[in-house]
N, C-alpha and C. Protein backbone atom coordinates (compact mmCIF):
# COMPACT_ATOMS: atom_id res chain seq x y z
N UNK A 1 55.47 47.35 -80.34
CA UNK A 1 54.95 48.69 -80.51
C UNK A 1 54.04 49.01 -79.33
N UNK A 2 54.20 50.17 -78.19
CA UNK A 2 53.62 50.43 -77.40
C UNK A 2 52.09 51.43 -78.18
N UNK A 3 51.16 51.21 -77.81
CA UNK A 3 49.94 51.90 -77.86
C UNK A 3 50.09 53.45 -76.86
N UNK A 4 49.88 54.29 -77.43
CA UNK A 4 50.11 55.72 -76.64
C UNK A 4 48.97 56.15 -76.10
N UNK A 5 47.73 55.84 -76.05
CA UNK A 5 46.52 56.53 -76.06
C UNK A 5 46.41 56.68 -74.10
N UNK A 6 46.58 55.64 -73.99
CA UNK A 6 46.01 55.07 -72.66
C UNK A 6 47.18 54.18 -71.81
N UNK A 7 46.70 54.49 -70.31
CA UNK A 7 47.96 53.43 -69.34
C UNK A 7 47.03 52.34 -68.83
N UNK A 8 47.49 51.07 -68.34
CA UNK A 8 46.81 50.13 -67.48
C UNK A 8 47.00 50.25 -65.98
N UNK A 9 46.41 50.64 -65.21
CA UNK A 9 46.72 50.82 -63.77
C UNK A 9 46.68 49.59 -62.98
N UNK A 10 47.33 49.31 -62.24
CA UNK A 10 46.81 47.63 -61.65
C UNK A 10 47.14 47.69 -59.86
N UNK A 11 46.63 46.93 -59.32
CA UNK A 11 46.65 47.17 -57.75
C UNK A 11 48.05 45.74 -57.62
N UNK A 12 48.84 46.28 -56.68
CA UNK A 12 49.98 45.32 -55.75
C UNK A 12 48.95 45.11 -54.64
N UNK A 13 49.25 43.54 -54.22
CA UNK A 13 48.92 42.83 -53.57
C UNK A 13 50.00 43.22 -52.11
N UNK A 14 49.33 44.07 -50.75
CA UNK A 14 49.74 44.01 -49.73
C UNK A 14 50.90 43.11 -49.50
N UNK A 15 52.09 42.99 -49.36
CA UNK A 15 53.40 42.27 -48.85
C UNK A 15 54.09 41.96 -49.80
N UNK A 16 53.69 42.49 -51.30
CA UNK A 16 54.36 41.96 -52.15
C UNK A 16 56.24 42.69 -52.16
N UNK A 17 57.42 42.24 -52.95
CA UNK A 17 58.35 42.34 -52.99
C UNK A 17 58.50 43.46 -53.89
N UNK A 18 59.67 44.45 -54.24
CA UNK A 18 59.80 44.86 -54.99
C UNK A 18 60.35 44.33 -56.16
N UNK A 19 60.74 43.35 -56.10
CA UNK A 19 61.63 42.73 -56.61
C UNK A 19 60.90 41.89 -57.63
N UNK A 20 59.44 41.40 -57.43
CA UNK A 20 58.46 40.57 -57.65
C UNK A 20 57.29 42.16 -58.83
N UNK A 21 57.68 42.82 -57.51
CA UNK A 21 56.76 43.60 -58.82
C UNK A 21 56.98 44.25 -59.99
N UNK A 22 58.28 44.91 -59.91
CA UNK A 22 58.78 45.29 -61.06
C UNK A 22 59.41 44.38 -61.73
N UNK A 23 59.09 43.12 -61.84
CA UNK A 23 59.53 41.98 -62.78
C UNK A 23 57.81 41.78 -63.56
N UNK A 24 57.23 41.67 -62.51
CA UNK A 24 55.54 41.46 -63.30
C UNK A 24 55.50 42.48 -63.99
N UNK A 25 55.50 43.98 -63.63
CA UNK A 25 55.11 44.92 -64.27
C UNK A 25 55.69 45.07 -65.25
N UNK A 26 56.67 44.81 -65.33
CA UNK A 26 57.11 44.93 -66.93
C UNK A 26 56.93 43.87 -67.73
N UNK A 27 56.85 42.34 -67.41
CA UNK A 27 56.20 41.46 -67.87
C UNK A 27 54.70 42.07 -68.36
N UNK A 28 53.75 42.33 -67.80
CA UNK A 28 53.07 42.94 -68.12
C UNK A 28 52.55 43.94 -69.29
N UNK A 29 53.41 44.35 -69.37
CA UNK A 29 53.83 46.24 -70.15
C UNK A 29 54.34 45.26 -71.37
N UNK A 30 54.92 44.09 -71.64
CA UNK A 30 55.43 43.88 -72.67
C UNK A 30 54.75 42.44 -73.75
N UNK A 31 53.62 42.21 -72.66
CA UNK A 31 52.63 40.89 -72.87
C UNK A 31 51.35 42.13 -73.55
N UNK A 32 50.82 43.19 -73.19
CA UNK A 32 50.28 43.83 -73.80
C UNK A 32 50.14 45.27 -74.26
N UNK A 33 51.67 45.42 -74.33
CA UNK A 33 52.24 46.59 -74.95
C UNK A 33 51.48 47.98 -74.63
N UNK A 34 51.20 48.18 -73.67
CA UNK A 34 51.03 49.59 -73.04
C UNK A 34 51.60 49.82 -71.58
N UNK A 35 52.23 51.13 -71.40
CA UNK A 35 52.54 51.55 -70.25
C UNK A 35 51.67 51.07 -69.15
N UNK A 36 52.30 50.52 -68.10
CA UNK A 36 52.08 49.63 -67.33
C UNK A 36 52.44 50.73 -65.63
N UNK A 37 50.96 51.00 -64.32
CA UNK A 37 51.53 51.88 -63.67
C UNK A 37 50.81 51.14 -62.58
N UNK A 38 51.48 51.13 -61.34
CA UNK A 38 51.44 50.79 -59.98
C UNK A 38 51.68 51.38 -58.94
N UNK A 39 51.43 51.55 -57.59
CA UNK A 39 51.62 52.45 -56.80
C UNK A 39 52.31 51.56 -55.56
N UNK A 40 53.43 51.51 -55.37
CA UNK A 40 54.39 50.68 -54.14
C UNK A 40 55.11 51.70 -52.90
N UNK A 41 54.41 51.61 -52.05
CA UNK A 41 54.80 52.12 -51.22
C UNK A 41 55.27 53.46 -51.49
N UNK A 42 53.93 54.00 -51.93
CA UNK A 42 54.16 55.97 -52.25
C UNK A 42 55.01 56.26 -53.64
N UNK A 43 55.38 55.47 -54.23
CA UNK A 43 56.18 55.87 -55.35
C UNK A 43 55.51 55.04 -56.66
N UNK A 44 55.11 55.84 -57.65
CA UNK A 44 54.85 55.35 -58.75
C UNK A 44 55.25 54.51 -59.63
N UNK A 45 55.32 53.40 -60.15
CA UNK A 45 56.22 52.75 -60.82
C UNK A 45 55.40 52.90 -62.55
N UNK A 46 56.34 52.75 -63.29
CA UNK A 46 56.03 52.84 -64.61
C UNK A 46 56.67 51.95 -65.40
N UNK A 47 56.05 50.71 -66.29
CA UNK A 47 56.79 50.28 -67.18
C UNK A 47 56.44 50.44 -68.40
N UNK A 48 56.95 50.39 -69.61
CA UNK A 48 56.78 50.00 -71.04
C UNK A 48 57.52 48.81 -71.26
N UNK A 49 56.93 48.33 -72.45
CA UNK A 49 57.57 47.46 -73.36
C UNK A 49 58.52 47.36 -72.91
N UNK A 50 59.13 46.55 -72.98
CA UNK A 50 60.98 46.47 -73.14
C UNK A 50 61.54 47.02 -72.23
N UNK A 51 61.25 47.58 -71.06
CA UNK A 51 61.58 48.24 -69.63
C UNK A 51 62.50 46.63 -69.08
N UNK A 52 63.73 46.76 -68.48
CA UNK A 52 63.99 46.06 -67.40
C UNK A 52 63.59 46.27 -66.48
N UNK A 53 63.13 44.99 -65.44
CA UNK A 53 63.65 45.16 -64.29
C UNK A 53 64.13 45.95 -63.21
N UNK A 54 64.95 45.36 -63.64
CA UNK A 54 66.72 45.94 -62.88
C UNK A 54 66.56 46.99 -62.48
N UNK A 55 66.34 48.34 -63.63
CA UNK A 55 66.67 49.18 -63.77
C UNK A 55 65.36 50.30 -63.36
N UNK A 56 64.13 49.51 -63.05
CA UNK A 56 63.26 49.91 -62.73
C UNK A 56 62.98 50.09 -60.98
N UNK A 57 63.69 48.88 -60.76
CA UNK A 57 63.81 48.83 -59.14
C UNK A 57 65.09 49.53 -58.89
N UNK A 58 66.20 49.66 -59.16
CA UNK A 58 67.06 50.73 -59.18
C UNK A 58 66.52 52.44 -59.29
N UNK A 59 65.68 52.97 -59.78
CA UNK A 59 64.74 53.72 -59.95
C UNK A 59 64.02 53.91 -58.71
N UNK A 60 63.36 52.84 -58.15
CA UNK A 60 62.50 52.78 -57.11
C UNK A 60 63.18 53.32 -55.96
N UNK A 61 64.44 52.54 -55.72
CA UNK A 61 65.09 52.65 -54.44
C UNK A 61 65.88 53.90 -54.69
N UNK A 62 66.05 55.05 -55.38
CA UNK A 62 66.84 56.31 -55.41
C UNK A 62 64.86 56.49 -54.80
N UNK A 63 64.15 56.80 -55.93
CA UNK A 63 62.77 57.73 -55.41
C UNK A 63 62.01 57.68 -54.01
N UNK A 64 62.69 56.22 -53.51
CA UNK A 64 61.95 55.91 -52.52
C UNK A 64 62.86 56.75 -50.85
N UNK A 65 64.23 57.10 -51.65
CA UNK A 65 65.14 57.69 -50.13
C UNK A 65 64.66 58.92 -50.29
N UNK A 66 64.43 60.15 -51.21
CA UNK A 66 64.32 61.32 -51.49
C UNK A 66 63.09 61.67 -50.53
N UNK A 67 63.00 63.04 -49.81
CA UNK A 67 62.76 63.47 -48.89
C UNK A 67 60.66 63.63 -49.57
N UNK A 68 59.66 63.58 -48.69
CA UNK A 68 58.26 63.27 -49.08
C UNK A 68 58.14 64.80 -49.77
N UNK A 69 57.40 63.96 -50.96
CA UNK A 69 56.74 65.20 -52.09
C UNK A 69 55.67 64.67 -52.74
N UNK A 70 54.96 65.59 -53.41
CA UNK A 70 53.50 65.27 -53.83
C UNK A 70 53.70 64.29 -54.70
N UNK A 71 54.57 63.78 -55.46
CA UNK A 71 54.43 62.62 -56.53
C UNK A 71 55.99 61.84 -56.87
N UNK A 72 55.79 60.90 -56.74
CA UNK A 72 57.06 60.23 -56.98
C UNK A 72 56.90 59.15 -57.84
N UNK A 73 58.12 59.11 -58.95
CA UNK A 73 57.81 58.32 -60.26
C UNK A 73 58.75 57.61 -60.21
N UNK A 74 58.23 56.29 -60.16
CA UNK A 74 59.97 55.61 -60.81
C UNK A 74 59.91 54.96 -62.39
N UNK A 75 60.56 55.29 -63.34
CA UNK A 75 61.00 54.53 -64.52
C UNK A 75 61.93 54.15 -64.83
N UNK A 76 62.22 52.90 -65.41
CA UNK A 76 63.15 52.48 -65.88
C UNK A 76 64.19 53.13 -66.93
């Protein structure tokens, strides 16, 4: 059961992978069940509960080609 009230914001560590973070972050999001948000290279990432992966970094890499705008989200 995700908690709705509130998100956890957390800082990426300079050089990290994408690959590495949207595996934590949703590890994360599902170890203490609230939306889980990070900022990777200009694009927002978002997990919940039960978010893959996969499908989150698939997410990333469409938001991350799209031409610069004030906010960019990726979710799974």
């Amino acid at each position: 059961m995700m908690l709705k009230t509130f998100v956890l914001c957390v800082k990426v560590f300079p050089g990290s992978s994408i690959e590495d973070v949207a595996s934590e972050l949703c590890q994360l999001a599902d170890r203490i069940g609230v939306r889980c948000e990070a900022s990777f290279n200009s694009v927002t990432l978002w997990a919940k509960p039960g978010d893959d992966a996969s499908r989150l970094i698939d997410s990333y890499c469409k938001e991350i080609k799209l031409p610069p705008r004030r906010l960019k989200i990726a979710q799974a």
